[in-house]
Protein backbone atom coordinates (compact mmCIF):
# COMPACT_ATOMS: atom_id res chain seq x y z
CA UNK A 1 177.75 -21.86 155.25
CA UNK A 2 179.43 -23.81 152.39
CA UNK A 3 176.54 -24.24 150.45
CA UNK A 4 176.81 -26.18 146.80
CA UNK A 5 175.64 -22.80 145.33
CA UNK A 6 179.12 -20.95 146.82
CA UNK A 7 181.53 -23.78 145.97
CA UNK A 8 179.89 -23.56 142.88
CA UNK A 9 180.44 -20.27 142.00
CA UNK A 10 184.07 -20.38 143.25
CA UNK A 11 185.03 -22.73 141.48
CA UNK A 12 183.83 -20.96 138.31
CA UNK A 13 185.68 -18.10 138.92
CA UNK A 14 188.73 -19.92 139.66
CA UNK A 15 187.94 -22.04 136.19
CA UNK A 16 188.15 -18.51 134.79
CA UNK A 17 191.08 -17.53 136.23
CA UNK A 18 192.84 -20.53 135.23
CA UNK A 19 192.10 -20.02 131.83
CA UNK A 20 193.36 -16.56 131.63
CA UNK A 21 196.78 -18.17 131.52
CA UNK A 22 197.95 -16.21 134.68
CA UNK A 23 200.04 -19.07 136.08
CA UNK A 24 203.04 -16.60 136.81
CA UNK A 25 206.67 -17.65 136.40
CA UNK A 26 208.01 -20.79 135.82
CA UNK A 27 206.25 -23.50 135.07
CA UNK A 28 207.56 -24.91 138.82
CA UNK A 29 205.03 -22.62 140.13
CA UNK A 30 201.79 -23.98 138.59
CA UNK A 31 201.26 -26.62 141.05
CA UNK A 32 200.91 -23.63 144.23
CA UNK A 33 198.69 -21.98 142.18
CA UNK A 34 196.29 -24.50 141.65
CA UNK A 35 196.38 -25.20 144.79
CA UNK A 36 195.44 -21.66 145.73
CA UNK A 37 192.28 -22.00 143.03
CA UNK A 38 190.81 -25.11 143.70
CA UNK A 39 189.44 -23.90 147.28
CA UNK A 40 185.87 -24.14 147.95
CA UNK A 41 184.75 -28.00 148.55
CA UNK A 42 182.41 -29.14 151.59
CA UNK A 43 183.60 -28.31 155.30
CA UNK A 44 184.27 -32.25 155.65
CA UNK A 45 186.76 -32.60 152.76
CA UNK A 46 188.42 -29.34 153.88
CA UNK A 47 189.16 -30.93 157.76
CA UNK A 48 190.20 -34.26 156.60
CA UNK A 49 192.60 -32.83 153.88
CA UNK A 50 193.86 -30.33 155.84
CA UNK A 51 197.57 -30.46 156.82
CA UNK A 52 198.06 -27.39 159.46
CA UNK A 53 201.26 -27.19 161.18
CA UNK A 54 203.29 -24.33 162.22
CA UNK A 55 206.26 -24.98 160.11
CA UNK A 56 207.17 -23.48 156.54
CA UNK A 57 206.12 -25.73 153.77
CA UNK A 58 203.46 -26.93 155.04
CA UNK A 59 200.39 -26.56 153.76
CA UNK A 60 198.53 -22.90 155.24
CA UNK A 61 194.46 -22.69 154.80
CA UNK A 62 192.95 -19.16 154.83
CA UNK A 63 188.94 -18.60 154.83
CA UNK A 64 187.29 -16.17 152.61
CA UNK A 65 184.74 -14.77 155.21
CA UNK A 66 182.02 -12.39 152.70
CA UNK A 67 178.78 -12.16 151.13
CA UNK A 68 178.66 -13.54 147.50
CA UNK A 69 175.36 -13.68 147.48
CA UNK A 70 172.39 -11.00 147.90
CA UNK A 71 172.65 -7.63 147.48
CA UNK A 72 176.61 -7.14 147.77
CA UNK A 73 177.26 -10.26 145.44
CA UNK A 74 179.42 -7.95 142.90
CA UNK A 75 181.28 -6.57 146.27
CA UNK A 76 182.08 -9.98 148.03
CA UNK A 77 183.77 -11.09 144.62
CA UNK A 78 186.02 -8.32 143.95
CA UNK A 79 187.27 -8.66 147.63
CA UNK A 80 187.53 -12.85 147.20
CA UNK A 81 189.39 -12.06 143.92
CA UNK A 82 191.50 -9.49 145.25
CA UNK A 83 193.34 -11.82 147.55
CA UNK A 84 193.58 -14.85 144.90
CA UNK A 85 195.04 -12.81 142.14
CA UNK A 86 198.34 -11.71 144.95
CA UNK A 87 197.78 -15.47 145.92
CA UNK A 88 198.50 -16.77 141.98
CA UNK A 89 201.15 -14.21 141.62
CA UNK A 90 203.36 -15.05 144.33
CA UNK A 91 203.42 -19.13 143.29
CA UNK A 92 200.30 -20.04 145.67
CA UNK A 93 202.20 -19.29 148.39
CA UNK A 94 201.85 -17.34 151.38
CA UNK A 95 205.00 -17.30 153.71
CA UNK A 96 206.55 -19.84 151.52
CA UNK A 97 203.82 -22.10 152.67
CA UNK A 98 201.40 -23.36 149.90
CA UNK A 99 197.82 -22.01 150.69
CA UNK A 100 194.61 -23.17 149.98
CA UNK A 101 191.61 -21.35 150.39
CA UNK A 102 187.61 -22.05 151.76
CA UNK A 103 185.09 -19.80 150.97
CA UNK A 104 181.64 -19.02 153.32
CA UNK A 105 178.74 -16.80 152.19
CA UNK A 106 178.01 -14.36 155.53
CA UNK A 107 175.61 -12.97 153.02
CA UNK A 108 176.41 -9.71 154.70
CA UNK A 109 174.79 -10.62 157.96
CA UNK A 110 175.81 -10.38 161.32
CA UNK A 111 174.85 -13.87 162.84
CA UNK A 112 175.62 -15.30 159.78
CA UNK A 113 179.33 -14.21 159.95
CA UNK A 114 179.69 -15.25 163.05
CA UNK A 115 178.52 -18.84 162.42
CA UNK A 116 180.51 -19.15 159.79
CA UNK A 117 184.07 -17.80 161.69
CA UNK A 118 182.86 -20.69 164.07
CA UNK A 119 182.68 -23.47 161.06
CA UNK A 120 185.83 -22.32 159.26
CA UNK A 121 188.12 -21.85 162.89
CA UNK A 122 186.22 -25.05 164.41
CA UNK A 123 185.80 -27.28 161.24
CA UNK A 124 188.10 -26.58 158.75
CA UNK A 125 190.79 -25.84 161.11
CA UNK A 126 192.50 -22.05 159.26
CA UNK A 127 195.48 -20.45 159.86
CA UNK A 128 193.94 -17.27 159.08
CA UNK A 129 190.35 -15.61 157.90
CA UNK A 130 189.59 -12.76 155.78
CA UNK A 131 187.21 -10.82 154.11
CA UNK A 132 184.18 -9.48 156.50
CA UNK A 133 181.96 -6.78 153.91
CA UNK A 134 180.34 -5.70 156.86
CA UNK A 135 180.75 -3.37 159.89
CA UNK A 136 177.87 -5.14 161.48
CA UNK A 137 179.62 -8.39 160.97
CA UNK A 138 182.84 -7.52 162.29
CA UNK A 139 181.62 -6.08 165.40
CA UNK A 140 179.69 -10.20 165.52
CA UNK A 141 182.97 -11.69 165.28
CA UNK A 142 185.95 -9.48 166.78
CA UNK A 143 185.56 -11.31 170.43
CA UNK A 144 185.52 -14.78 168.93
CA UNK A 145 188.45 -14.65 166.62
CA UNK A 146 190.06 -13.13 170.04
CA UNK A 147 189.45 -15.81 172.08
CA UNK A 148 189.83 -18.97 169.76
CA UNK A 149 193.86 -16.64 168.78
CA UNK A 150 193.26 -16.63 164.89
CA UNK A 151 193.86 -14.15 163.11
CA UNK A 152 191.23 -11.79 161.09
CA UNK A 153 192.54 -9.67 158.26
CA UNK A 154 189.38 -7.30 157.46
CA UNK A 155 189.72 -6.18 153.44
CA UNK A 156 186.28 -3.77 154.07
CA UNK A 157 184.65 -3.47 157.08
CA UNK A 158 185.25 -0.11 158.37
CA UNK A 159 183.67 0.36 161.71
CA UNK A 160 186.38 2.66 163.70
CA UNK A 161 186.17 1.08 167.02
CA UNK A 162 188.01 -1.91 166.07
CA UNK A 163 191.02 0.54 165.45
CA UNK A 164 190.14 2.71 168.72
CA UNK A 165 188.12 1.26 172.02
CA UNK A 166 187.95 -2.06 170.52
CA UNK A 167 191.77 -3.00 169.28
CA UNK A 168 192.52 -6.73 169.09
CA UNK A 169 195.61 -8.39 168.62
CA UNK A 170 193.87 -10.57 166.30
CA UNK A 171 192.36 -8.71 164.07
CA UNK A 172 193.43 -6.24 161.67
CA UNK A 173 192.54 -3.83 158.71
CA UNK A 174 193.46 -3.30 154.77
CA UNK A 175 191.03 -1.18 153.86
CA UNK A 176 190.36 2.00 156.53
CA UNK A 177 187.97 3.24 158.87
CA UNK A 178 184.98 5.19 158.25
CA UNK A 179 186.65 8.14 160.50
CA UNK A 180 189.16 8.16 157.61
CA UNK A 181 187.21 8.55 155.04
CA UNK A 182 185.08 11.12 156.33
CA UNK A 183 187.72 13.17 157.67
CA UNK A 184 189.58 13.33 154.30
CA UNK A 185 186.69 13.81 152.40
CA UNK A 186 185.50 16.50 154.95
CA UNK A 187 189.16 18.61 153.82
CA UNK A 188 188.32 18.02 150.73
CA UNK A 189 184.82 19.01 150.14
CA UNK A 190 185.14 22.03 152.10
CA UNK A 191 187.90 23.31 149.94
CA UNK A 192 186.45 22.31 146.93
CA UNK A 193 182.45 21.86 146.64
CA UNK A 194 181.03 23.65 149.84
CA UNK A 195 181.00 24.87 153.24
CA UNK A 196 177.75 25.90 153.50
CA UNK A 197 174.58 24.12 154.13
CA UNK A 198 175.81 20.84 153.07
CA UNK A 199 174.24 17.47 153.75
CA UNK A 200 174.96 13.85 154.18
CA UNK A 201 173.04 10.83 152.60
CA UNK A 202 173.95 7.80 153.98
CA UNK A 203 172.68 4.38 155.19
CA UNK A 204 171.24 4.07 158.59
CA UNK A 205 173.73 1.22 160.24
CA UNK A 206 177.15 2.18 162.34
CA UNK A 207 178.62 2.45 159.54
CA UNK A 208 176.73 5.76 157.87
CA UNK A 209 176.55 7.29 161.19
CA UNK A 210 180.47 6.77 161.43
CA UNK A 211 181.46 8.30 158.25
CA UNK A 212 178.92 11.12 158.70
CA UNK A 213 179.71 12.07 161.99
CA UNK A 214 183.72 12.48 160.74
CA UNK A 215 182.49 14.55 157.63
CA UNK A 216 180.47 16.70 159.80
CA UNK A 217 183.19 17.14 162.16
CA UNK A 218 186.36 18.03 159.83
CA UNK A 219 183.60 19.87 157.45
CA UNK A 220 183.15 22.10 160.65
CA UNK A 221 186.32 22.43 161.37
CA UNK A 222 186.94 23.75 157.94
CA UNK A 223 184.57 26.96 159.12
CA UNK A 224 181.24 24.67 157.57
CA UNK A 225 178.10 24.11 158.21
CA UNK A 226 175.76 21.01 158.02
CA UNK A 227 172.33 21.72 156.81
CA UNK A 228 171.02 18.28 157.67
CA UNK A 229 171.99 14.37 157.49
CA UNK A 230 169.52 11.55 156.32
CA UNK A 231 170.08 7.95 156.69
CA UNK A 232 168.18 5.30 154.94
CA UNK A 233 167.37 1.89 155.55
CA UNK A 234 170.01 -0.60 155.70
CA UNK A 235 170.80 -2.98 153.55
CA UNK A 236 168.27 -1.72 151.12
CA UNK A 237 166.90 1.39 149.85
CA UNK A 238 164.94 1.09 146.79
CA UNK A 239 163.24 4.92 146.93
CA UNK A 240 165.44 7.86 147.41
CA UNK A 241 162.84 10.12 146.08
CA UNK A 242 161.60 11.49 149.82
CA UNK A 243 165.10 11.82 150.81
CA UNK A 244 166.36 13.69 147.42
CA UNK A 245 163.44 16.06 147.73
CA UNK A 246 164.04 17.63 151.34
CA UNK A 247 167.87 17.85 149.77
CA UNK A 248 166.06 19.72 146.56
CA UNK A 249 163.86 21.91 148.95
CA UNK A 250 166.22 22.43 151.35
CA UNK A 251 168.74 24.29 148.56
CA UNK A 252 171.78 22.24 149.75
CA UNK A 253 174.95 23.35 148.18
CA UNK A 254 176.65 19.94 148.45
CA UNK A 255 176.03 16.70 149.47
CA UNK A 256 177.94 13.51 150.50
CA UNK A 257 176.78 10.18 149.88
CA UNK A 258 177.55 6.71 151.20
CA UNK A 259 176.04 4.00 149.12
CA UNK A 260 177.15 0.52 147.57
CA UNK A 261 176.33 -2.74 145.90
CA UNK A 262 172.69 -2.58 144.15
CA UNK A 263 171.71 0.64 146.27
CA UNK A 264 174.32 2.82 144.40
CA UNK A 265 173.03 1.43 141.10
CA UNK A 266 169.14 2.32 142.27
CA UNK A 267 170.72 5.72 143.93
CA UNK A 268 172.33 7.00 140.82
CA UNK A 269 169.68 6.70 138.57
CA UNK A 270 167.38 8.36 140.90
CA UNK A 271 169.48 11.32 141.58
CA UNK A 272 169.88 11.76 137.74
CA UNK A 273 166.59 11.29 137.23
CA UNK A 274 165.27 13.88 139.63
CA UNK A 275 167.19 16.79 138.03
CA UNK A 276 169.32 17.52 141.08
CA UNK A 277 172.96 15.95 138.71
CA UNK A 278 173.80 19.04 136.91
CA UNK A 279 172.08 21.57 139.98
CA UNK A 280 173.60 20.00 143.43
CA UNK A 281 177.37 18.29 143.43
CA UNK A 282 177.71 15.01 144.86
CA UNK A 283 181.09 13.36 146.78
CA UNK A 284 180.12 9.70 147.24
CA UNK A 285 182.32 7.20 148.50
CA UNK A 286 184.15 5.22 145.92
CA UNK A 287 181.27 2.56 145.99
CA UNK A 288 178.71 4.52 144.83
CA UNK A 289 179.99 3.91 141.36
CA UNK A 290 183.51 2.23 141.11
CA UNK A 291 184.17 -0.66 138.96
CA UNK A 292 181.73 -3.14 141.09
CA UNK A 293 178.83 -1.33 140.06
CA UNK A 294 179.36 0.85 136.94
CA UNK A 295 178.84 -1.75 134.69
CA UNK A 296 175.36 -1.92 135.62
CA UNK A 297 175.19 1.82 135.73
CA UNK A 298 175.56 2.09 132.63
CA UNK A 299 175.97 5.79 131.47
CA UNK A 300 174.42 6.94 135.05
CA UNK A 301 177.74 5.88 136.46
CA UNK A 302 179.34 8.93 134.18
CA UNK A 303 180.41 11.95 136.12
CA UNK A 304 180.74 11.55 139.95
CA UNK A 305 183.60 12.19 141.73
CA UNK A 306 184.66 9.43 143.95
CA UNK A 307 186.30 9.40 147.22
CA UNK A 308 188.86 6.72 147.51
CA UNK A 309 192.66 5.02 148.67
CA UNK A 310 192.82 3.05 145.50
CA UNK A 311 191.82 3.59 141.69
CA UNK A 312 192.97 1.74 139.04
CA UNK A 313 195.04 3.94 137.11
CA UNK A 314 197.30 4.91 139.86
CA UNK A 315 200.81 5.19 138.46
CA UNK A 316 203.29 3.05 140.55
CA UNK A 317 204.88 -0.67 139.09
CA UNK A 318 203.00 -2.99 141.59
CA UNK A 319 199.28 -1.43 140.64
CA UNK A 320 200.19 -1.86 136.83
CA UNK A 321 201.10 -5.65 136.95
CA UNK A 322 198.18 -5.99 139.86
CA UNK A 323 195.68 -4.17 137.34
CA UNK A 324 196.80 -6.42 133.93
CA UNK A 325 196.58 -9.40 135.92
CA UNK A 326 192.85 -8.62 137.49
CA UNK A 327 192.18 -7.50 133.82
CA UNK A 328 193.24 -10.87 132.30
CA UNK A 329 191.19 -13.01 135.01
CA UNK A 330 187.92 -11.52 135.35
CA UNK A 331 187.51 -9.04 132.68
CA UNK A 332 187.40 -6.15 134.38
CA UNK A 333 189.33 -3.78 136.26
CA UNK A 334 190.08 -4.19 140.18
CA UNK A 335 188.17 -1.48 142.61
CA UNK A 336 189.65 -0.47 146.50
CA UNK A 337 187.71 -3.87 147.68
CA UNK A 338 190.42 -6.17 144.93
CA UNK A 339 193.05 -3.48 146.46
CA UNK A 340 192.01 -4.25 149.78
CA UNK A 341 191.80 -8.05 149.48
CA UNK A 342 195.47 -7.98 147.82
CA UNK A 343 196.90 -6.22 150.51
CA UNK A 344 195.22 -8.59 153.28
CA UNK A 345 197.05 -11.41 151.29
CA UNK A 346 200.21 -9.47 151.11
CA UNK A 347 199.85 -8.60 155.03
CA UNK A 348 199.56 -12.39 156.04
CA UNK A 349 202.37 -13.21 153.48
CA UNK A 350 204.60 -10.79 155.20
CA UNK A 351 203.98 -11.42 158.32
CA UNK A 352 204.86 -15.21 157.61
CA UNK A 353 207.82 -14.33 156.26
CA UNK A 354 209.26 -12.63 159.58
CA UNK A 355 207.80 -15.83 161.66
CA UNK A 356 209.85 -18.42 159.60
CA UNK A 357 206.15 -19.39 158.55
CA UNK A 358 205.27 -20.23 161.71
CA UNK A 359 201.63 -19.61 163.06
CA UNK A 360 202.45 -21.40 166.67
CA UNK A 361 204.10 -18.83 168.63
CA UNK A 362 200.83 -16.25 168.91
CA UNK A 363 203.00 -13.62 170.76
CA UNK A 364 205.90 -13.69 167.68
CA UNK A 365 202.79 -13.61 165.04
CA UNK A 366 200.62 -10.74 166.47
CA UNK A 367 204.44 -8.67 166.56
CA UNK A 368 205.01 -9.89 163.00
CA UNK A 369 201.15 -8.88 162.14
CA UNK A 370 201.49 -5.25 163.75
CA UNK A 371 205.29 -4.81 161.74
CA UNK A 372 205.42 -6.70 158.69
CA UNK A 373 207.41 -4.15 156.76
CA UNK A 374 207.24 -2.77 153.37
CA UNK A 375 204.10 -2.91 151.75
CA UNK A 376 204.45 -2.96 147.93
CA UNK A 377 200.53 -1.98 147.18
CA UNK A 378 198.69 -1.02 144.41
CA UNK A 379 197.20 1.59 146.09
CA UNK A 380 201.33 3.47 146.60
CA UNK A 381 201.95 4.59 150.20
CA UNK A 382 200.34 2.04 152.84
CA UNK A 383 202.17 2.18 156.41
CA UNK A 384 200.53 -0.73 159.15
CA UNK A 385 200.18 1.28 162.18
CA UNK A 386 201.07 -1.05 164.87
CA UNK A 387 198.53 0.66 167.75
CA UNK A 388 195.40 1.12 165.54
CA UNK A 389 196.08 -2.30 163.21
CA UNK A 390 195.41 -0.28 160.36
CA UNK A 391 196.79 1.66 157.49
CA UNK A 392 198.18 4.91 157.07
CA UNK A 393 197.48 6.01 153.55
CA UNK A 394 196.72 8.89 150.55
CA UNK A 395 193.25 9.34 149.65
CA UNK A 396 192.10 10.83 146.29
CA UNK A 397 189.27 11.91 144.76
CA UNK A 398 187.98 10.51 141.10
CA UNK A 399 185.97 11.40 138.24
CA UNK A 400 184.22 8.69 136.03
CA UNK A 401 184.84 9.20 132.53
CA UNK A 402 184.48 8.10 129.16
CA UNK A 403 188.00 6.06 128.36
CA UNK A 404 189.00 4.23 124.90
CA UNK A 405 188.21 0.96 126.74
CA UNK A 406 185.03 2.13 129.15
CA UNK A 407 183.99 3.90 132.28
CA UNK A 408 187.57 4.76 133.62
CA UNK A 409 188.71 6.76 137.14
CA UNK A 410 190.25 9.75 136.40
CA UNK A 411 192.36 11.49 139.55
CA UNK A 412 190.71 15.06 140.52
CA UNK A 413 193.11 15.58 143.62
CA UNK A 414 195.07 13.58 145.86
CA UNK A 415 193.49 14.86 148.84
CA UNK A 416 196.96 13.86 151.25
CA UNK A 417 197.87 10.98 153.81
CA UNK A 418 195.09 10.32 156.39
CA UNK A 419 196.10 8.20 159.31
CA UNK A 420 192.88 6.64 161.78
CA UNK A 421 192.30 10.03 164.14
CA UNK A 422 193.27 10.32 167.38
């Protein structure tokens, strides 16, 4: 739970944020903001400081619920830093209330999620939680945030039921479902890589079966045909090499990959490495080598298109002021999980806004939750639907390439607006 080792590193990455000089507006403003950065501290100092009320002005506590350890370290940070940069850059407020945020390590397990929701709704007493990396994990904890009536805002897990058999009124969605992403990329790819004897790489967890079961569907639709699909083990595949050779000897014309965190690193060298780059195109979600992970790829990250609801150098006036500010704090630029992560801060804040900053009345706050309004995202057009709990939204598809400053995502095709299918 909240371990020395994760207050630790919070606190060094809010150390570097408040460094960067991105204290924004008047000077006024600096005191919300370090309250918004000093957040991680033990579980006893969090209940006993805690002042959580259901009036505006009061102080509002929010738990960072993600791995930042293990093998989705780089994934769990971009999503924790996602949220505090719209948290600095709207006074360290949320709702008009100043916020202060905990942070526990689920370490991208199930049970471990689900022990810490317990701590951080039990313990330190939040108004609301988000985060939750994985599909696994959100499934562990959608009936208890239910019952104990706080809210979850999910910046990444993408399991679909939660927006179909499985709808609560406490939990809801920034990022998308895996039926989204496989359905869009499924339009796309058909029109535009294959239809014929195409196959699917993906992890073996909900999760890969989700997205491939959509991109086998729409891919069909499309007049396609599926030549086979091959899931891995979950969390951790270190050799792709029997997988990539019944792809090789099975002369697939296409193939769509779902891979992230360390795996994506090990997956593009291999698939470089074994020849099949230049001979057999590849569609891989946006984590196989988005700003998380190309860094560490190196010149292996060069090249693949990318499907995705967010890259940085989307042209609209809140993703430029969203991307200079991630830029200035950490160094690099923001990927869909920072996106994600803004937008779960920016859902809470407007939701808050249309309750007076009240949390008390659960029946006002789930109506405020399901219609908060206008989204200004980074990632353009993002509609809340009300029924599913999340986002209607354009997906695109990238290209890595060389920029004067790096590895930068270039836009191939805005593939359209995909909303969670019926």
């Amino acid at each position: 739970m909240h371990t020395e080792d994760d207050a630790r590193a919070h606190k060094l990455s809010r150390r570097r944020f408040l460094q960067s000089g991105l204290a924004v507006g008047a000077a006024a403003a600096l005191p919300g903001v370090l309250a918004a950065c000093g957040s991680s501290g033990s579980s006893k100092a969090a209940s006993s400081t805690s002042s959580k009320s259901s009036g505006s002005g009061k102080e509002l506590v929010v738990g960072h619920l993600t791995a930042t350890t293990g093998v989705f370290a780089a994934v769990g940070a971009q999503m924790i830093d996602g949220f505090e940069i719209y948290l600095a850059m709207n006074g360290g407020k949320l709702g008009g209330r100043p916020t202060r945020t905990l942070t526990v390590n689920t370490q991208a397990e199930a049970n471990i999620a689900l022990q810490g929701a317990q701590r951080l709704v039990t313990q330190d007493n939040v108004d609301f939680v988000d985060g939750i990396l994985s599909s696994a994990s959100a499934a562990a904890v959608r009936n208890f945030f239910t019952q104990a009536e706080v809210p979850l805002v999910i910046s990444n897990a993408n399991n679909t039921t939660l927006s179909t058999t499985e709808v609560s009124p406490y939990i809801y969605r920034t990022s998308c479902t895996f039926a989204q992403y496989g359905t869009a990329a499924g339009t796309w790819f058909a029109k535009n890589v294959a239809k014929d004897n195409v196959w699917i790489l993906a992890w073996d967890f909900v999760g890969g079966h989700e997205i491939a079961a959509a991109f086998a569907q729409e891919l069909k639709a499309q007049g396609g045909t599926i030549g086979g699909q091959l899931f891995t083990p979950f969390p951790n595949t270190a050799d792709f090499e029997p997988y990539l050779t019944k792809i090789k000897n099975a002369g697939a014309k296409g193939v769509y990959v779902f891979y992230g965190g360390s795996n994506a690193i090990s997956f593009v060298q291999q698939y470089r490495q074994f020849g099949l780059f230049s001979s057999i195109p590849v569609l891989g979600l946006a984590s196989l080598a988005d700003s998380s992970v190309v860094k560490a790829e190196g010149a292996n990250g060069l090249g693949w298109k990318l499907e995705t609801f967010y890259y940085p150098l989307l042209q609209n006036a809140t993703n430029q002021k969203f991307v200079a500010a991630y830029r200035k704090a950490y160094g690099q630029d923001p990927s869909y999980y920072g996106c994600a992560a803004y937008d779960a801060a920016q859902l809470i804040d407007l939701a808050l806004h249309k309750t007076g900053g009240s949390t008390s009345n659960k029946a006002d706050l789930v109506k405020a939750l399901e219609n908060p309004g206008t989204f200004h995202s980074p990632r353009g057009y993002m509609v809340m639907n009300p029924a599913t709990h999340n986002p209607k939204q354009n997906f695109y598809v990238v290209q890595n390439v060389q920029g004067s400053s790096g590895i930068e995502e270039r836009e191939v095709a805005d593939i359209g607006i995909f909303d969670q299918p019926k």
